[in-house]
N, C-alpha and C. Protein backbone atom coordinates (compact mmCIF):
# COMPACT_ATOMS: atom_id res chain seq x y z
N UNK A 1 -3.23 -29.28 -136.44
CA UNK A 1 -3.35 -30.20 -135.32
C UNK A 1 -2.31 -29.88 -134.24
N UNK A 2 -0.92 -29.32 -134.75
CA UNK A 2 -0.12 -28.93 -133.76
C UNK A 2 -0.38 -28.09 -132.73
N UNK A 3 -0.93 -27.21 -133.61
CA UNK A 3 -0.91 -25.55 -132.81
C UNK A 3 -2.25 -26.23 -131.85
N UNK A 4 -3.59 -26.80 -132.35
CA UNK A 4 -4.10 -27.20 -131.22
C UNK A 4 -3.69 -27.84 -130.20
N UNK A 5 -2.87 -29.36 -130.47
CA UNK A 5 -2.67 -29.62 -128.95
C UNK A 5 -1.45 -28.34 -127.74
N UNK A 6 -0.68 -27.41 -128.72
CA UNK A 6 -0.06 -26.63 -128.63
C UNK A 6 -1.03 -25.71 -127.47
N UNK A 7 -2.25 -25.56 -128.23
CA UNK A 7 -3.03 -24.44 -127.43
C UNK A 7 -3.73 -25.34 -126.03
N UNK A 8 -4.20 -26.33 -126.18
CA UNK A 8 -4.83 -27.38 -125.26
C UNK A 8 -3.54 -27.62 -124.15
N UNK A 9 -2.47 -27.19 -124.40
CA UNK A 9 -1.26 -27.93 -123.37
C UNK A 9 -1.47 -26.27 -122.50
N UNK A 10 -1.28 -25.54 -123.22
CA UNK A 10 -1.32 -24.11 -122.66
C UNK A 10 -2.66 -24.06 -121.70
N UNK A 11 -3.45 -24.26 -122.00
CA UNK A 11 -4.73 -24.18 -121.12
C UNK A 11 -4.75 -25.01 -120.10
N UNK A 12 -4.58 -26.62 -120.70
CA UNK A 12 -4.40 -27.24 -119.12
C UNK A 12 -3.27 -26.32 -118.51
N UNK A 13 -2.59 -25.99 -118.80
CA UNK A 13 -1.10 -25.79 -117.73
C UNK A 13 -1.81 -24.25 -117.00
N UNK A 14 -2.71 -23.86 -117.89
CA UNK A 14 -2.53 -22.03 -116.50
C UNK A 14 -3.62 -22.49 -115.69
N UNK A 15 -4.12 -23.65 -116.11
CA UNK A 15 -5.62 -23.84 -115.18
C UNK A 15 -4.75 -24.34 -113.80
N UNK A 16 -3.02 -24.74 -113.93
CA UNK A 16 -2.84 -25.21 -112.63
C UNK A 16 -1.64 -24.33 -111.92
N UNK A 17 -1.51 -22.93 -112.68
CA UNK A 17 -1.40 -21.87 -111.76
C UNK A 17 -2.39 -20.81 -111.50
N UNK A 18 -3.66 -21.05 -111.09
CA UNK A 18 -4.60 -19.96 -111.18
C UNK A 18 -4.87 -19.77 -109.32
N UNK A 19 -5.02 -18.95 -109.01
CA UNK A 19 -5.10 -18.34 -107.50
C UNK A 19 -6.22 -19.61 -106.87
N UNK A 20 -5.85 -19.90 -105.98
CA UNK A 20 -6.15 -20.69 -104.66
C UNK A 20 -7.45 -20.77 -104.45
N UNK A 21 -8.34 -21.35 -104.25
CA UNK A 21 -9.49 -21.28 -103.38
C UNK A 21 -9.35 -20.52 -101.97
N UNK A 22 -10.15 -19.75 -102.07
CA UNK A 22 -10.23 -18.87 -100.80
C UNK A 22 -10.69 -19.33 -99.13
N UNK A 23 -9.26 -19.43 -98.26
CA UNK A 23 -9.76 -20.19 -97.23
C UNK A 23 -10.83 -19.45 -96.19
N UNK A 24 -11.55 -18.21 -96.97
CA UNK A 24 -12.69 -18.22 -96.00
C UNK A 24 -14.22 -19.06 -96.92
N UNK A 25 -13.26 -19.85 -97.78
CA UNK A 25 -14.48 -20.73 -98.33
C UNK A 25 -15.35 -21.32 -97.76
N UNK A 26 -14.92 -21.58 -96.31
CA UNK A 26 -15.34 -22.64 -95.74
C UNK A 26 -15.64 -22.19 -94.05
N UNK A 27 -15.78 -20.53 -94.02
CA UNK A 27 -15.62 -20.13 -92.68
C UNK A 27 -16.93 -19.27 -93.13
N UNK A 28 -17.64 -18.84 -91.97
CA UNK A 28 -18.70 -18.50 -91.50
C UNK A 28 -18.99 -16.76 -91.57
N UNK A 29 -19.36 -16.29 -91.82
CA UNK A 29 -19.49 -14.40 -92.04
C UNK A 29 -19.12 -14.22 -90.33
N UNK A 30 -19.82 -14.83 -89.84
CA UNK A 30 -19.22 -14.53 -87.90
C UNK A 30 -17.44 -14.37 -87.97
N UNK A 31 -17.09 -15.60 -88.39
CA UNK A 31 -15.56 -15.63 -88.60
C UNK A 31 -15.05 -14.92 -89.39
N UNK A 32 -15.60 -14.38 -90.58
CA UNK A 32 -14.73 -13.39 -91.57
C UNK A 32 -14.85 -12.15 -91.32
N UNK A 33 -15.78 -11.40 -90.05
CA UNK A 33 -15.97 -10.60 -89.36
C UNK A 33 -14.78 -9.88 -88.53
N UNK A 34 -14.38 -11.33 -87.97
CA UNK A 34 -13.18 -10.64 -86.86
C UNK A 34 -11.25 -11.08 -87.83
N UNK A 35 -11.48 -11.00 -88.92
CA UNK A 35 -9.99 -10.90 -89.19
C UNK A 35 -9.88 -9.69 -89.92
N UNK A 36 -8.99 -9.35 -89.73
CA UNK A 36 -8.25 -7.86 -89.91
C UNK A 36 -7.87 -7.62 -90.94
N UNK A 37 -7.87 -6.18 -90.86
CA UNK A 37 -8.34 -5.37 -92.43
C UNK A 37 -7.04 -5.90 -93.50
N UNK A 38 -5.84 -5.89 -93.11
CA UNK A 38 -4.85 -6.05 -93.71
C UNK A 38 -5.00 -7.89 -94.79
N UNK A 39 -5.36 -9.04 -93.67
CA UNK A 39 -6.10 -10.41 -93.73
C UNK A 39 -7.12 -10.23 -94.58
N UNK A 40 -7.81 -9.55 -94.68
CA UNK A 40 -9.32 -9.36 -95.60
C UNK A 40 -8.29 -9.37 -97.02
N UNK A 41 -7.87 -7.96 -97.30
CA UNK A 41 -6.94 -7.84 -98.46
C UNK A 41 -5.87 -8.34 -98.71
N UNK A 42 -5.51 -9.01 -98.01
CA UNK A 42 -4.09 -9.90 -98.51
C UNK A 42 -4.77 -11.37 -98.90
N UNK A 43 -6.33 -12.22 -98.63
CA UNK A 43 -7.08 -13.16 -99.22
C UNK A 43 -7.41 -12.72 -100.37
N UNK A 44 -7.95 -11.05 -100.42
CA UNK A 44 -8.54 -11.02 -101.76
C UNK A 44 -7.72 -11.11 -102.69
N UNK A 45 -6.41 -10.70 -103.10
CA UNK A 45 -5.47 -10.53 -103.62
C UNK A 45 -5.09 -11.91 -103.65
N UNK A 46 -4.90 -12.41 -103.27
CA UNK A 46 -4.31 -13.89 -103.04
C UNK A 46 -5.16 -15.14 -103.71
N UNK A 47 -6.62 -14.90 -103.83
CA UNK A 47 -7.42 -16.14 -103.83
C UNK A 47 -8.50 -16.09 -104.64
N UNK A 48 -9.43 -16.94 -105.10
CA UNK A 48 -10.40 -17.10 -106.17
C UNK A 48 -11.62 -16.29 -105.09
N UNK A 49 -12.29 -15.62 -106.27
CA UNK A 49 -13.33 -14.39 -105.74
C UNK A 49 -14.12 -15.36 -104.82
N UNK A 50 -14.62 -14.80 -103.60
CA UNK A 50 -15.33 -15.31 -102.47
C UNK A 50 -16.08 -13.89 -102.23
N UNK A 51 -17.68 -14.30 -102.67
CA UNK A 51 -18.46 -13.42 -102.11
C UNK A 51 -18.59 -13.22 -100.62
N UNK A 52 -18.27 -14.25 -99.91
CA UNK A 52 -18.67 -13.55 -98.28
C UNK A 52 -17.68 -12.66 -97.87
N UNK A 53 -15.66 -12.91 -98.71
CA UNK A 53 -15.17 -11.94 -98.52
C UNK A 53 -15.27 -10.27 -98.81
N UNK A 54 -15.96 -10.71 -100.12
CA UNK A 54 -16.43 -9.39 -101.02
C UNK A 54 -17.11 -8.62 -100.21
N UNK A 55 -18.34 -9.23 -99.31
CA UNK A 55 -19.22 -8.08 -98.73
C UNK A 55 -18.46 -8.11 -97.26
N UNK A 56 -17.50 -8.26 -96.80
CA UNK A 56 -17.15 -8.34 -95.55
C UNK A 56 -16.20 -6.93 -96.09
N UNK A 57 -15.59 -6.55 -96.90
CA UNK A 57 -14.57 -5.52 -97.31
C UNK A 57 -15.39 -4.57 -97.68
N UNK A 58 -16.52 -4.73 -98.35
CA UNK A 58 -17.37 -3.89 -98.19
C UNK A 58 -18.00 -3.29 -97.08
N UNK A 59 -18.49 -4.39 -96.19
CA UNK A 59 -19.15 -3.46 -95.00
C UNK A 59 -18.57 -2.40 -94.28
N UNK A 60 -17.19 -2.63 -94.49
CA UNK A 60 -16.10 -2.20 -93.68
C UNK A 60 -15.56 -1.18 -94.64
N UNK A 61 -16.20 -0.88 -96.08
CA UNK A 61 -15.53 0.22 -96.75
C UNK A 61 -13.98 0.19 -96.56
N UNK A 62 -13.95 -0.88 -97.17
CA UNK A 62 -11.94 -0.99 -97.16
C UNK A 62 -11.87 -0.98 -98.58
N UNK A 63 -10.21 0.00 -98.84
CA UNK A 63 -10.18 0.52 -100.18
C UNK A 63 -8.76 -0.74 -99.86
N UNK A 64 -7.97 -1.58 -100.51
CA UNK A 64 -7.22 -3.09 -100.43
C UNK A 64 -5.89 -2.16 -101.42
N UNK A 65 -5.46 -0.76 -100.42
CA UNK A 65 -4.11 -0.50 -101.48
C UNK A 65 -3.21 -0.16 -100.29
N UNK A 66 -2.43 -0.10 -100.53
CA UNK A 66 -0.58 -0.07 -99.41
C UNK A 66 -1.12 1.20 -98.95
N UNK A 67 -1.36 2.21 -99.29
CA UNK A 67 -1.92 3.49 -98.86
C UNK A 67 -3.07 3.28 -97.89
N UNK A 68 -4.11 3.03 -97.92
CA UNK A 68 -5.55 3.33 -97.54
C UNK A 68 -5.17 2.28 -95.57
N UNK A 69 -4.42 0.78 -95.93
CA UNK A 69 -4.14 0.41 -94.65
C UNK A 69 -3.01 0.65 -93.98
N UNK A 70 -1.97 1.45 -94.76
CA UNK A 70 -0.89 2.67 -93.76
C UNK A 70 -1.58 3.29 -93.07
N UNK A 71 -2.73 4.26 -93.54
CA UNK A 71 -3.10 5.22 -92.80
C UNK A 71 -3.92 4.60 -91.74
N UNK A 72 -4.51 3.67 -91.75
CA UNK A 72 -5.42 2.98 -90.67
C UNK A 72 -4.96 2.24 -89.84
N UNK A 73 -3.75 2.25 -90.56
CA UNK A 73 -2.72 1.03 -89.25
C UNK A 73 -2.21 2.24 -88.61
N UNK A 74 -2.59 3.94 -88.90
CA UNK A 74 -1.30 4.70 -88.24
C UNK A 74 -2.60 5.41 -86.88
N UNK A 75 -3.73 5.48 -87.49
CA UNK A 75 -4.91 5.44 -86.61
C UNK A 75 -5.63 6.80 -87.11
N UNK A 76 -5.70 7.09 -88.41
CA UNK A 76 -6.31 7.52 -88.65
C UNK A 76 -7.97 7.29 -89.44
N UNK A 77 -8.62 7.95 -89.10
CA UNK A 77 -10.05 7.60 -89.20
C UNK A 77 -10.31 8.16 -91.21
N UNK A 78 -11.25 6.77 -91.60
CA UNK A 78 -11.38 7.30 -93.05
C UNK A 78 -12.48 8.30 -93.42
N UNK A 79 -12.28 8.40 -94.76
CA UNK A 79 -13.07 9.42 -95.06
C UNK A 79 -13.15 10.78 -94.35
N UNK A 80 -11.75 11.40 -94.07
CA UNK A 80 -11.53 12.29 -92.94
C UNK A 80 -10.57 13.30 -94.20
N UNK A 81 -10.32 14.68 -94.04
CA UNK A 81 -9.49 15.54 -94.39
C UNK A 81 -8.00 14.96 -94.02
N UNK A 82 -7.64 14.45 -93.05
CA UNK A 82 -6.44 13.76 -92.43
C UNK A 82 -6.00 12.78 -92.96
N UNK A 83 -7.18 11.64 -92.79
CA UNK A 83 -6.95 10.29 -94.09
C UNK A 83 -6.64 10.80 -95.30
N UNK A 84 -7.42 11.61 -96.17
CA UNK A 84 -7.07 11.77 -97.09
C UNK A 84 -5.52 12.44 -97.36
N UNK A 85 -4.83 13.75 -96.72
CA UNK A 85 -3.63 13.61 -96.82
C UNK A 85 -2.97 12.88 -96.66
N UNK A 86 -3.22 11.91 -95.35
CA UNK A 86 -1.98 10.68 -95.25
C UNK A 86 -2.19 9.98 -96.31
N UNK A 87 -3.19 9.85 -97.30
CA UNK A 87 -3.17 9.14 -98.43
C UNK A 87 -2.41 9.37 -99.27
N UNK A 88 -2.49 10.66 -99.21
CA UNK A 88 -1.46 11.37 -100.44
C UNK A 88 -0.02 11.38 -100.15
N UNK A 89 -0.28 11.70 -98.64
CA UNK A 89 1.42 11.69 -98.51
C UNK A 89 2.11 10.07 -98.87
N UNK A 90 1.47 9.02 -98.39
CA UNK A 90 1.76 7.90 -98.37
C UNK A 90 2.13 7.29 -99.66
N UNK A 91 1.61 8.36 -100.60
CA UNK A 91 1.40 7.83 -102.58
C UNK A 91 2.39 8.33 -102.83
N UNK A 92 2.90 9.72 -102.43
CA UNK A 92 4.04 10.52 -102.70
C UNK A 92 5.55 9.81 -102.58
N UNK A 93 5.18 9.07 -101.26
CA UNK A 93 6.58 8.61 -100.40
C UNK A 93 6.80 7.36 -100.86
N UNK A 94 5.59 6.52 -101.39
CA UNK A 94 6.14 5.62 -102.29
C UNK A 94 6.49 5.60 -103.70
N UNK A 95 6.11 6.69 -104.34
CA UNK A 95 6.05 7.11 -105.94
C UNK A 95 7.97 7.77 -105.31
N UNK A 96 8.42 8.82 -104.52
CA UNK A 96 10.19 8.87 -104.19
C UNK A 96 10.58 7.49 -103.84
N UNK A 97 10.31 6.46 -103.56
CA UNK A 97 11.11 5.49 -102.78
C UNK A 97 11.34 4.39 -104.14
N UNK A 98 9.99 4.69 -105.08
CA UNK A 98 10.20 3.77 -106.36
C UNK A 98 11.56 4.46 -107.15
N UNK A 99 11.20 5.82 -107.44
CA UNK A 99 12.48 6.74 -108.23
C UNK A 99 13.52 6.14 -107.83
N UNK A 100 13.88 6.68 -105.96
CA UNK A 100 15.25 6.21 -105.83
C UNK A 100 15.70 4.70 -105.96
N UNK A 101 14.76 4.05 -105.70
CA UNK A 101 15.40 2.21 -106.21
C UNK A 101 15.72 2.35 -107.48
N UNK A 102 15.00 2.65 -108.25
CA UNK A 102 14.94 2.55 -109.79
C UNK A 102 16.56 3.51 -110.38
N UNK A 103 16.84 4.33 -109.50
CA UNK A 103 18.43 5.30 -109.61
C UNK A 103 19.36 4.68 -109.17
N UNK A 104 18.87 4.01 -108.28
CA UNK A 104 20.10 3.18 -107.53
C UNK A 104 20.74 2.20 -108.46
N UNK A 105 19.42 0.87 -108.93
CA UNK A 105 19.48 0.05 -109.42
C UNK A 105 19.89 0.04 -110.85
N UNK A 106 19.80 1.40 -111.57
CA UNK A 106 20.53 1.90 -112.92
C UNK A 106 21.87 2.24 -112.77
N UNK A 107 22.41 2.90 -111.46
CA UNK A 107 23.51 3.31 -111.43
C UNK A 107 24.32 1.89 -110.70
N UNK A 108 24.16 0.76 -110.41
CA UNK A 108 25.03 -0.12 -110.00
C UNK A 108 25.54 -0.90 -111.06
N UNK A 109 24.85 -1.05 -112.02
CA UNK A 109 24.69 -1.87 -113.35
C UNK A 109 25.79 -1.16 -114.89
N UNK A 110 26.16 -0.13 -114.27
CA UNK A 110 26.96 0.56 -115.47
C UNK A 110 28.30 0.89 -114.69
């Protein structure tokens, strides 16, 4: 009987940290049209699945990673030989920038 209400306390409690209702719940495909690529993926990430967002990131072939809207915020066009290096370079420069935090943050601690 313990471990149940044990398990029943656990369930109510994550049901009241679970991601947000999505505030294009209530907005129009016209309106989820004109917010920006970065806004598209920072809702999806953020909020309970919303199909009108789903096909709005779709139409727009948006890939929702730190990479894919660097390169589009830098003005490069996707699905291009160009995009694709700045992709890589962009994976590279964050895969060195993780190392060196991660060196830093070992060597302050000893």
């Amino acid at each position: 009987m313990k471990t149940f209400l044990s398990l029943a306390l656990l369930v109510v409690l994550s049901g009241c940290v679970t991601q947000q209702d999505s505030p294009t719940k209530n907005m129009t495909e016209e309106q989820i049209s004109h917010l920006a690529d970065e806004r598209l993926c920072d809702l999806q990430a953020n909020s309970n699945f919303e199909p009108k967002l789903e096909v709005e990131i779709g139409k727009r072939d948006i890939e929702c990673t730190k990479e894919f809207l660097s390169c589009k915020r830098q003005g490069y066009t996707p699905k291009t030989p160009a995009f694709e290096n700045c992709k890589n370079f962009e994976s590279v420069k964050s895969t060195a920038t993780n190392i060196i935090d991660d060196v830093i943050r070992n060597t302050r601690y000893k």
